[in-house]
PDB file of N, CA and C in Angstrom:
ATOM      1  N   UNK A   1       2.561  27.425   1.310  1.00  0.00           N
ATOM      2  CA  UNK A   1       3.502  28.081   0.424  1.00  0.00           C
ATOM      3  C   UNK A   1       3.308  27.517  -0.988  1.00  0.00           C
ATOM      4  N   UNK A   2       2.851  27.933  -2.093  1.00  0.00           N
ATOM      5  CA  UNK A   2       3.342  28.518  -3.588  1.00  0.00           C
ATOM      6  C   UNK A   2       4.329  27.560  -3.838  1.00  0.00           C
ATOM      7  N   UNK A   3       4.315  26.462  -4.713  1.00  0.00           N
ATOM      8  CA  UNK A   3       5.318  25.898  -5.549  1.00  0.00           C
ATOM      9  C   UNK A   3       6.673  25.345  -4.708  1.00  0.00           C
ATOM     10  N   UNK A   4       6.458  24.834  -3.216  1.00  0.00           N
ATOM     11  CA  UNK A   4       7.189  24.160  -1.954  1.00  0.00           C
ATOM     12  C   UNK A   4       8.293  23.487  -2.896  1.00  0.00           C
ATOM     13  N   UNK A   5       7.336  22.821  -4.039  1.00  0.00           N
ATOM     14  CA  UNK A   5       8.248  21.580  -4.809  1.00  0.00           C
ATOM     15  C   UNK A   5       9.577  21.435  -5.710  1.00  0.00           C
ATOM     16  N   UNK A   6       9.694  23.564  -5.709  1.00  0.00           N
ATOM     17  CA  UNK A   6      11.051  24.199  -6.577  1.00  0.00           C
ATOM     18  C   UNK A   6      11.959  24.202  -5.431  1.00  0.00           C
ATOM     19  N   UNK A   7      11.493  24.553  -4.210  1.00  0.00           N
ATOM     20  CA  UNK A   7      12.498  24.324  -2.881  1.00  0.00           C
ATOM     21  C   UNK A   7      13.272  23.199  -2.492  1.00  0.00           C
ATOM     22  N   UNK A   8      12.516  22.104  -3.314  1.00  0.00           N
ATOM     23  CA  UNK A   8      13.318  20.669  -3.082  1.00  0.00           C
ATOM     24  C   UNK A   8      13.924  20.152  -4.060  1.00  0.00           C
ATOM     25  N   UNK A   9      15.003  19.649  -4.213  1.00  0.00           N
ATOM     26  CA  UNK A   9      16.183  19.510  -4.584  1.00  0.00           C
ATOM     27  C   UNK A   9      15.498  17.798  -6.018  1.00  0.00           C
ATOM     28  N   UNK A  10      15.636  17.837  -6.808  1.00  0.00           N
ATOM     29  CA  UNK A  10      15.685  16.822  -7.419  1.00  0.00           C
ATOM     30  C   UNK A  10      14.060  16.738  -8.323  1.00  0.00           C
ATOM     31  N   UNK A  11      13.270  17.460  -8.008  1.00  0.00           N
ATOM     32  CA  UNK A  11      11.914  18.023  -8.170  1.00  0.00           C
ATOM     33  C   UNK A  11      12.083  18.887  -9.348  1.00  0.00           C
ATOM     34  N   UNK A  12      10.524  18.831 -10.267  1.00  0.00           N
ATOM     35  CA  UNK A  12      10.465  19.361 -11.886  1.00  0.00           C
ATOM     36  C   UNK A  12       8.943  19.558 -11.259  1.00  0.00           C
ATOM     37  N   UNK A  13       8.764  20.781 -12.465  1.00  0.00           N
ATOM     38  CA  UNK A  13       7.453  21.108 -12.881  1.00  0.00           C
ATOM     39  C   UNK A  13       6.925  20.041 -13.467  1.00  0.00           C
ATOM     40  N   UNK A  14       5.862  19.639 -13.641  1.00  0.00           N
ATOM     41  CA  UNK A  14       4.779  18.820 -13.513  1.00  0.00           C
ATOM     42  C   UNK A  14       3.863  19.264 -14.655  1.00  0.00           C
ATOM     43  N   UNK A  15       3.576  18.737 -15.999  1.00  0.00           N
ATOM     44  CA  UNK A  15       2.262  18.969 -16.764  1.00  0.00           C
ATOM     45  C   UNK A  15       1.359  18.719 -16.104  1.00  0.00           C
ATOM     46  N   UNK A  16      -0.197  19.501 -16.472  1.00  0.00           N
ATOM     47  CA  UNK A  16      -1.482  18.828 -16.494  1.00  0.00           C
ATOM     48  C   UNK A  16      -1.634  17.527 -16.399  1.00  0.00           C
ATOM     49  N   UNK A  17      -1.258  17.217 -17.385  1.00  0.00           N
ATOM     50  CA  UNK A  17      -1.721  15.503 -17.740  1.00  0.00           C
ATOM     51  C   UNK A  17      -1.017  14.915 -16.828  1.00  0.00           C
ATOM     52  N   UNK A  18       0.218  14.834 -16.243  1.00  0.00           N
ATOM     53  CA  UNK A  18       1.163  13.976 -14.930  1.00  0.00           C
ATOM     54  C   UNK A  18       0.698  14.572 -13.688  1.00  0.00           C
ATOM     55  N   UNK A  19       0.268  15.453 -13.805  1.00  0.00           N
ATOM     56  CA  UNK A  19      -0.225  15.900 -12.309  1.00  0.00           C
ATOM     57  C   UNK A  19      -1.974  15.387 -12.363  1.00  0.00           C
ATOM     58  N   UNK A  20      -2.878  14.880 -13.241  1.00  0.00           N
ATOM     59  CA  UNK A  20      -3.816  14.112 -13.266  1.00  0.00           C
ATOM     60  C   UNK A  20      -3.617  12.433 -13.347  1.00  0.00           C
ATOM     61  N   UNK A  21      -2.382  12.220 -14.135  1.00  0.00           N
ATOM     62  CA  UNK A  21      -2.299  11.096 -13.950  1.00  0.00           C
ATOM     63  C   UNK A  21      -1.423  10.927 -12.572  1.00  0.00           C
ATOM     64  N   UNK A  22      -1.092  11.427 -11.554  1.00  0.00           N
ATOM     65  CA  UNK A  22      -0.304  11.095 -10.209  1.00  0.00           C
ATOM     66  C   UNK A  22      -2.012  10.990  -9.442  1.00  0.00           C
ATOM     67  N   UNK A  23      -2.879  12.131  -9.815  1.00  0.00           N
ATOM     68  CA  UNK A  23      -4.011  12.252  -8.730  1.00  0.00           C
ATOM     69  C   UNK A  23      -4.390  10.669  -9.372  1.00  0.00           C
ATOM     70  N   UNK A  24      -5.123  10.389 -10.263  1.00  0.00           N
ATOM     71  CA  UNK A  24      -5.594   9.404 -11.062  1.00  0.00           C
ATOM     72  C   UNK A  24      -4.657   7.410  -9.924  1.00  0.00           C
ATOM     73  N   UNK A  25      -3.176   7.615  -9.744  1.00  0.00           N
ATOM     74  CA  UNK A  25      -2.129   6.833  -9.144  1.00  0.00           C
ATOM     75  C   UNK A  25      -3.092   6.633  -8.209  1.00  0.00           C
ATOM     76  N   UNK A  26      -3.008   8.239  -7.435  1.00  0.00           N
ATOM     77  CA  UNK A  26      -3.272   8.287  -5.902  1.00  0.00           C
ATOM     78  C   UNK A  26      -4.416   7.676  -5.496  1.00  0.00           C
ATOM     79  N   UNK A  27      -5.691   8.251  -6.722  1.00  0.00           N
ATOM     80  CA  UNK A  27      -6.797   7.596  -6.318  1.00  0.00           C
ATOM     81  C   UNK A  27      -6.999   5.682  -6.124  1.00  0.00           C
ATOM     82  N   UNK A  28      -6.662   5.460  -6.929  1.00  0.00           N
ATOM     83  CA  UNK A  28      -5.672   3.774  -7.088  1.00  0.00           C
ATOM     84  C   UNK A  28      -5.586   3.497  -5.720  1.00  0.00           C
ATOM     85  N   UNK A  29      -4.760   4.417  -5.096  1.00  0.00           N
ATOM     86  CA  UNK A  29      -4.055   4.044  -4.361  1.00  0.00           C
ATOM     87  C   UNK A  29      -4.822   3.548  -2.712  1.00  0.00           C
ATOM     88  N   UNK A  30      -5.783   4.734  -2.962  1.00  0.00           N
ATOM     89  CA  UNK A  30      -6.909   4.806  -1.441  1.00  0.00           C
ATOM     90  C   UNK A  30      -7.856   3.449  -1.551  1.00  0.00           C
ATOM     91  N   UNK A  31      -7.921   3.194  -2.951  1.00  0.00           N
ATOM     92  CA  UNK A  31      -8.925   2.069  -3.339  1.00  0.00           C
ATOM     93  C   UNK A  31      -7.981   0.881  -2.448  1.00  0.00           C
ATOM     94  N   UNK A  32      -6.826   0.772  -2.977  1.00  0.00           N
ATOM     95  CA  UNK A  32      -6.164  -0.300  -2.537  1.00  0.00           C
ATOM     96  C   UNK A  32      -6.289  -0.412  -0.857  1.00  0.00           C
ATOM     97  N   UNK A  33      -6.170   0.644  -0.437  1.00  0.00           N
ATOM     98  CA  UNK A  33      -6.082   1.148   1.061  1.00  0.00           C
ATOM     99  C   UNK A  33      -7.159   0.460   1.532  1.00  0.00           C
ATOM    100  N   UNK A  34      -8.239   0.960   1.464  1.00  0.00           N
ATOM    101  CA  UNK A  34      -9.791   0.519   1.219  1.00  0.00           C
ATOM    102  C   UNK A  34     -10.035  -1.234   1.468  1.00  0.00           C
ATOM    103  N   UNK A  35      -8.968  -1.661   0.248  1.00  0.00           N
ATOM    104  CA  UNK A  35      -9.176  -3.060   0.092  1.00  0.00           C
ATOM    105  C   UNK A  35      -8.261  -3.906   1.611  1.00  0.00           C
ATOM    106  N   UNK A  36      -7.473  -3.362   1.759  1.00  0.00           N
ATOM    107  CA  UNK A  36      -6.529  -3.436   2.848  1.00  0.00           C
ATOM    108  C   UNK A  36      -7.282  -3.487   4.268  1.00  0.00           C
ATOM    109  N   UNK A  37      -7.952  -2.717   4.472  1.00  0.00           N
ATOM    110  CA  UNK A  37      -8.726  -3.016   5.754  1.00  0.00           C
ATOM    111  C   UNK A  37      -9.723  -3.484   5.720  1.00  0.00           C
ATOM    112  N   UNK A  38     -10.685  -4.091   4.513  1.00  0.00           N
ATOM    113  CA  UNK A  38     -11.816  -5.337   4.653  1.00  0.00           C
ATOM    114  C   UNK A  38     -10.585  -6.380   4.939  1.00  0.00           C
ATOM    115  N   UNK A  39      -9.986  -6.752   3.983  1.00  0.00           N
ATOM    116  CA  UNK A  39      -8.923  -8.033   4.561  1.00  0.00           C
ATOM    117  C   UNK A  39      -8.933  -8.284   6.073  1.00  0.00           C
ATOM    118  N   UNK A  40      -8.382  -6.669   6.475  1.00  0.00           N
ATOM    119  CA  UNK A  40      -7.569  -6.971   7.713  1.00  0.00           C
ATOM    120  C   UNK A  40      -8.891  -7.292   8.746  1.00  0.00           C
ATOM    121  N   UNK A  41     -10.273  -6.567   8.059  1.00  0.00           N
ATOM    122  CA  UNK A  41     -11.342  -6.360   9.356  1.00  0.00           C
ATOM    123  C   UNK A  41     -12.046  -8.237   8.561  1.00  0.00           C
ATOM    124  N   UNK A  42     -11.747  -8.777   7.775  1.00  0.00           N
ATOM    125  CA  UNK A  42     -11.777 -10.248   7.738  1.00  0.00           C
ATOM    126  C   UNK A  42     -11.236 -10.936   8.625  1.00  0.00           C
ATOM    127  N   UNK A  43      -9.902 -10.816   8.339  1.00  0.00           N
ATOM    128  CA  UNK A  43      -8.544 -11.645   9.253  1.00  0.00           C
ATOM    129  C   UNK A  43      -9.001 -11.468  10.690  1.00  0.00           C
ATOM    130  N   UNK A  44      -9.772 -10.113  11.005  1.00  0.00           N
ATOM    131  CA  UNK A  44     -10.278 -10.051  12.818  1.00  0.00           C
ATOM    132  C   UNK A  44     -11.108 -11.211  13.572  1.00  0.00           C
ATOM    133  N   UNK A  45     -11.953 -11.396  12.692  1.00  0.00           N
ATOM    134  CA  UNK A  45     -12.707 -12.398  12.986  1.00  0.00           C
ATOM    135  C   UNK A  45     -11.951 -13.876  12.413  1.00  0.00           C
ATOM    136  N   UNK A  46     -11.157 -14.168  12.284  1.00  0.00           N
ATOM    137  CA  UNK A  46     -10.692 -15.748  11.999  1.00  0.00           C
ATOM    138  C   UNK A  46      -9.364 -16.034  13.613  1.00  0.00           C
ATOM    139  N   UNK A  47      -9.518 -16.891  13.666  1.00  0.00           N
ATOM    140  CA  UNK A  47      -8.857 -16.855  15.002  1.00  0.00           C
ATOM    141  C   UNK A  47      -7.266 -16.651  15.020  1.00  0.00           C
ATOM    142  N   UNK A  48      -6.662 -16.087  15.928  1.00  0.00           N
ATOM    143  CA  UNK A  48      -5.413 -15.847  16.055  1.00  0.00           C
ATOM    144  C   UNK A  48      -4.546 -16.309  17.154  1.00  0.00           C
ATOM    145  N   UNK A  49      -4.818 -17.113  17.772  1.00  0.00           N
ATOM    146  CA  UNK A  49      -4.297 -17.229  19.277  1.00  0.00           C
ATOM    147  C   UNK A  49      -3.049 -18.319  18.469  1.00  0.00           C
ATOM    148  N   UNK A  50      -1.963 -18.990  19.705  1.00  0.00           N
ATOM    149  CA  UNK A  50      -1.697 -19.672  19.404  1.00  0.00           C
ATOM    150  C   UNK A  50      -2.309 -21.045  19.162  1.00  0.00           C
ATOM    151  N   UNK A  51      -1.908 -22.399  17.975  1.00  0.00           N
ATOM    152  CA  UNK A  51      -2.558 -23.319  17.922  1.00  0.00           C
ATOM    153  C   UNK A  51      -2.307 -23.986  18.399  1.00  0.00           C
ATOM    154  N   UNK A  52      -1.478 -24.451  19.756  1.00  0.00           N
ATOM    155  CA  UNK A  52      -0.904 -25.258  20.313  1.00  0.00           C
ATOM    156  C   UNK A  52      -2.216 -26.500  21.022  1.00  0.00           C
ATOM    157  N   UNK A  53      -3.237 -25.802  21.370  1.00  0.00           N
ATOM    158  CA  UNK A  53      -4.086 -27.042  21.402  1.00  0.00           C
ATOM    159  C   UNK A  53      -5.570 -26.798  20.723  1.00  0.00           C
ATOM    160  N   UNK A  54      -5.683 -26.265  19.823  1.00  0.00           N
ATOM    161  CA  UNK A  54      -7.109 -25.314  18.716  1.00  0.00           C
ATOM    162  C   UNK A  54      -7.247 -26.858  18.107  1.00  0.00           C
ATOM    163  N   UNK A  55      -8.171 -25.897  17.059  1.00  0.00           N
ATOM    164  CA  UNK A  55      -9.007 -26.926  16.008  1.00  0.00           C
ATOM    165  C   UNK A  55      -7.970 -27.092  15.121  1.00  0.00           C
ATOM    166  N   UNK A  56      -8.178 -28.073  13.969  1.00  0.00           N
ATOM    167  CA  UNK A  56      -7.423 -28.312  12.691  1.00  0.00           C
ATOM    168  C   UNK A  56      -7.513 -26.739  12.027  1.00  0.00           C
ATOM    169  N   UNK A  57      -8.318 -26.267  12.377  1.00  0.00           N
ATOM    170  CA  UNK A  57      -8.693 -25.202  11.756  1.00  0.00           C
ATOM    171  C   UNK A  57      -8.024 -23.791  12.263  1.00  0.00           C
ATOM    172  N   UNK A  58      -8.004 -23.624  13.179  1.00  0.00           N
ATOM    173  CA  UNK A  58      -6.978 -23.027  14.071  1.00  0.00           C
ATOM    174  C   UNK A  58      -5.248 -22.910  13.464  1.00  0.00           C
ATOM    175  N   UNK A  59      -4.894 -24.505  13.697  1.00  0.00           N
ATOM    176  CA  UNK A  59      -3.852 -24.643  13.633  1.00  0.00           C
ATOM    177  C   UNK A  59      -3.424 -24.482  11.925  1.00  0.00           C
ATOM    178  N   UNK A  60      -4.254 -24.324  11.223  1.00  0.00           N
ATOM    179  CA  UNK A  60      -4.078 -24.296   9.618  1.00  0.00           C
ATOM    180  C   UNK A  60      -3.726 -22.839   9.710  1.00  0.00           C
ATOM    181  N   UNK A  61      -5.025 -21.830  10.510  1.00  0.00           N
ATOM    182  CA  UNK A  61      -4.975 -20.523   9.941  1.00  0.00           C
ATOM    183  C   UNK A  61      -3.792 -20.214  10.578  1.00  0.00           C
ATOM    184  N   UNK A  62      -3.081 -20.845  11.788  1.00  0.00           N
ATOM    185  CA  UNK A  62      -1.531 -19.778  12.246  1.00  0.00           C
ATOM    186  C   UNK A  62      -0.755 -20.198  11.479  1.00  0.00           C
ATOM    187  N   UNK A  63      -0.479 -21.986  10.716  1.00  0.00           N
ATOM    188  CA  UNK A  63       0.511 -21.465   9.838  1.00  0.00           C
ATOM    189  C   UNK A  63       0.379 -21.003   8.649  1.00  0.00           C
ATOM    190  N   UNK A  64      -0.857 -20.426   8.217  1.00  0.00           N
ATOM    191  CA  UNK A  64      -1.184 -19.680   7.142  1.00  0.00           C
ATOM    192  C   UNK A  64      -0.274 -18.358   7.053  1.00  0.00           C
ATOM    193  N   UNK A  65      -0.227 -18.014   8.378  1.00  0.00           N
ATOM    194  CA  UNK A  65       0.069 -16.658   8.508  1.00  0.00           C
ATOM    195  C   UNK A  65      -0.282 -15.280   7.862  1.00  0.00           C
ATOM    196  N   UNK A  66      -2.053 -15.421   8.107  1.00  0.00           N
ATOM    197  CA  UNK A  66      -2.248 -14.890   7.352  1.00  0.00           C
ATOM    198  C   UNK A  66      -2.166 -13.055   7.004  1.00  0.00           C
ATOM    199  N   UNK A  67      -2.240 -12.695   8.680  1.00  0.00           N
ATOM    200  CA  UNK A  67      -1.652 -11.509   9.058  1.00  0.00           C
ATOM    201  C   UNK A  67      -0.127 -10.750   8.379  1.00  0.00           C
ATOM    202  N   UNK A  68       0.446 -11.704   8.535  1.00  0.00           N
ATOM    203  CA  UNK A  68       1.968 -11.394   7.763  1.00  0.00           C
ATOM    204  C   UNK A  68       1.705 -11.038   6.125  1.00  0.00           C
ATOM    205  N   UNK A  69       0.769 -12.007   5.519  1.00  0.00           N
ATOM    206  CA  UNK A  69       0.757 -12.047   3.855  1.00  0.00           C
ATOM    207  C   UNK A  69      -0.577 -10.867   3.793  1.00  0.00           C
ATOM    208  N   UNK A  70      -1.175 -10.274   4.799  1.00  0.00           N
ATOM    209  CA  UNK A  70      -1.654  -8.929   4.693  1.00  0.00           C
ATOM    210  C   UNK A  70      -0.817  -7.954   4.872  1.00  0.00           C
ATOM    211  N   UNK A  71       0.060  -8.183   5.558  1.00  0.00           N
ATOM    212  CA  UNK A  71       0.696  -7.060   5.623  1.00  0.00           C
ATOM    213  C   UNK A  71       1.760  -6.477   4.422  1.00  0.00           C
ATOM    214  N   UNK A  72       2.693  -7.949   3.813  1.00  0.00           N
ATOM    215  CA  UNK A  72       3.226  -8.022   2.716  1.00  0.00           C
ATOM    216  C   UNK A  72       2.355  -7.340   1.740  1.00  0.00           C
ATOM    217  N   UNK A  73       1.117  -7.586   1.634  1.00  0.00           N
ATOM    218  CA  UNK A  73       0.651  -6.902   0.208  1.00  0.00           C
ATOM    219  C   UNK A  73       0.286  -5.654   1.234  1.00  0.00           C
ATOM    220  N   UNK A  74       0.130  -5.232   1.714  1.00  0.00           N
ATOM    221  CA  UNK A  74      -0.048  -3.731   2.189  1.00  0.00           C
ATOM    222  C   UNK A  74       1.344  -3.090   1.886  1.00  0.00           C
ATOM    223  N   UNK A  75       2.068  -3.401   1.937  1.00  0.00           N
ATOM    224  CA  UNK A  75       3.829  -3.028   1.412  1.00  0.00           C
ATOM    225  C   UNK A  75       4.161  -2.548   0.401  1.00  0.00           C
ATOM    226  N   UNK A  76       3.518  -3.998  -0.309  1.00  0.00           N
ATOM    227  CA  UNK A  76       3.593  -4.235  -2.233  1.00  0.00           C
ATOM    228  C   UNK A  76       2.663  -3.036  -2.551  1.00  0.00           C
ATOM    229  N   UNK A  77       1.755  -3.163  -2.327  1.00  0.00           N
ATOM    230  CA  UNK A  77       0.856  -2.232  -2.425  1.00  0.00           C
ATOM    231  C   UNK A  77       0.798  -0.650  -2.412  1.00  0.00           C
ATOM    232  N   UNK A  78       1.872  -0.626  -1.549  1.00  0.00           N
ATOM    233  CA  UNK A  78       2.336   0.738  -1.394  1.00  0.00           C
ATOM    234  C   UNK A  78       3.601   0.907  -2.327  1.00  0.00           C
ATOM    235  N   UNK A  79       4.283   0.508  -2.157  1.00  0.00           N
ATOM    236  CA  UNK A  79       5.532   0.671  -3.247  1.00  0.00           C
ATOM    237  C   UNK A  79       5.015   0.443  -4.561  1.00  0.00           C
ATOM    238  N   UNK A  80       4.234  -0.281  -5.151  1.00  0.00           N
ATOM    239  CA  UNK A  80       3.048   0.097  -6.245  1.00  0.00           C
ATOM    240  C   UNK A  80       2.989   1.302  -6.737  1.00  0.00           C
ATOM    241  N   UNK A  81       2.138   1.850  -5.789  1.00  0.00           N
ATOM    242  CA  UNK A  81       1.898   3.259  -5.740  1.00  0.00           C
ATOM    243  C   UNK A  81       2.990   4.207  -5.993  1.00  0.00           C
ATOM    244  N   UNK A  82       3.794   3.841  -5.114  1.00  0.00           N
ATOM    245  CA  UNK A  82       5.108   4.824  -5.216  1.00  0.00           C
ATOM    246  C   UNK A  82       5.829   4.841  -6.474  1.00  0.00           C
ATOM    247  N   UNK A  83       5.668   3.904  -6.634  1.00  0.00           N
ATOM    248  CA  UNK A  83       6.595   3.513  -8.475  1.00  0.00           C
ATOM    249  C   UNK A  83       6.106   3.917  -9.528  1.00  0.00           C
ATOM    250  N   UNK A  84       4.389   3.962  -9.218  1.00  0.00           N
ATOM    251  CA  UNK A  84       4.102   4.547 -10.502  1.00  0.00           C
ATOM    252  C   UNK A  84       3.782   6.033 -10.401  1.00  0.00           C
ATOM    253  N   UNK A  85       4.119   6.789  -9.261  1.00  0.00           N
ATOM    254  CA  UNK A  85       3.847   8.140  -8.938  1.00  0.00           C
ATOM    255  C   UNK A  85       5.644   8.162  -9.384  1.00  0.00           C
ATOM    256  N   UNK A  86       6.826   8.087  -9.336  1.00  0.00           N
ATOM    257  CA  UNK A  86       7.770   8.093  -9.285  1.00  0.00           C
ATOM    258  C   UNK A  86       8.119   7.693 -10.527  1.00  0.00           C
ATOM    259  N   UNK A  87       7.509   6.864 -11.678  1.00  0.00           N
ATOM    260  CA  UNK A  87       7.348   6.784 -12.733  1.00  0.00           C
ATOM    261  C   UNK A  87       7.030   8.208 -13.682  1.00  0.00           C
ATOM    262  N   UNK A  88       5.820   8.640 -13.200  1.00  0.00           N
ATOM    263  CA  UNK A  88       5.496   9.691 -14.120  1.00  0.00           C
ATOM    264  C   UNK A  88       6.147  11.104 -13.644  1.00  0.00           C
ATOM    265  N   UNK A  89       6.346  11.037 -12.237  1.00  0.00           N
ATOM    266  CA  UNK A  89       7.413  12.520 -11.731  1.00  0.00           C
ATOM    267  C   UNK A  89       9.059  12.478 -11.888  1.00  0.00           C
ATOM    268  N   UNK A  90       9.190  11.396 -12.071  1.00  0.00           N
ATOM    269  CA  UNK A  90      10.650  11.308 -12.647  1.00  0.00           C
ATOM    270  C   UNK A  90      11.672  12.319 -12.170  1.00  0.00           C
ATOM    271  N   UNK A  91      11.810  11.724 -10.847  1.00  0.00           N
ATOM    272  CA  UNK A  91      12.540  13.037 -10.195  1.00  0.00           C
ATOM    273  C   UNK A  91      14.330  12.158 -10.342  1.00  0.00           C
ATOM    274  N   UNK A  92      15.236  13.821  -9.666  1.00  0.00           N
ATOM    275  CA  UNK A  92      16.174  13.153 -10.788  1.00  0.00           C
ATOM    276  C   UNK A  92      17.053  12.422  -9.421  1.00  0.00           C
ATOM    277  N   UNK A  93      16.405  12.439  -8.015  1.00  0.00           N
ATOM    278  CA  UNK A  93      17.511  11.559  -7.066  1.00  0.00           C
ATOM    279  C   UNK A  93      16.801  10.304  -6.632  1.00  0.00           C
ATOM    280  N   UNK A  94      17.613   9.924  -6.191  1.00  0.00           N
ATOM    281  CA  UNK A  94      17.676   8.412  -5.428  1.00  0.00           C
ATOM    282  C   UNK A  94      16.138   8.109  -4.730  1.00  0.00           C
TER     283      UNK A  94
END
């Protein structure tokens, strides 16, 4: 459907230039994505078990936690995105 975005409540027409700079966000955004799963396909290979009897090395990376502080910036990362797409569409609700 043709212009879905007049059907929703809080939604504006869109210039050229904000509807290139949202694609321009978006593209940002896949990059980040991108960056998000070398991390995570890093973090695969470093060990995860519990460290209750591992190496020094082991027991460093669980309380690193490093899974958690990937996931945090996968978050950040996204609300990033959202803020600055929500920045330039400036819609008028919550």
């Amino acid at each position: 459907m043709d212009n879905q975005h007049r059907q929703i409540s809080g939604y504006r027409e869109l210039s050229q230039a904000e509807i290139d700079l949202i694609n321009e966000i978006k593209a940002h955004g896949e990059a980040a994505a991108a960056l998000v799963e070398k991390v995570k396909r890093h973090l695969h290979g470093q060990v995860s078990s519990e460290p209750s009897s591992f190496s020094a090395e082991a027991v460093r990376i669980h309380a690193a936690e490093p899974q958690r502080w990937a996931a945090l910036g996968k978050t950040h990362l996204q609300e990033g995105v959202m803020a600055l797409t929500r920045a330039v569409a400036q819609p008028t609700g919550f």
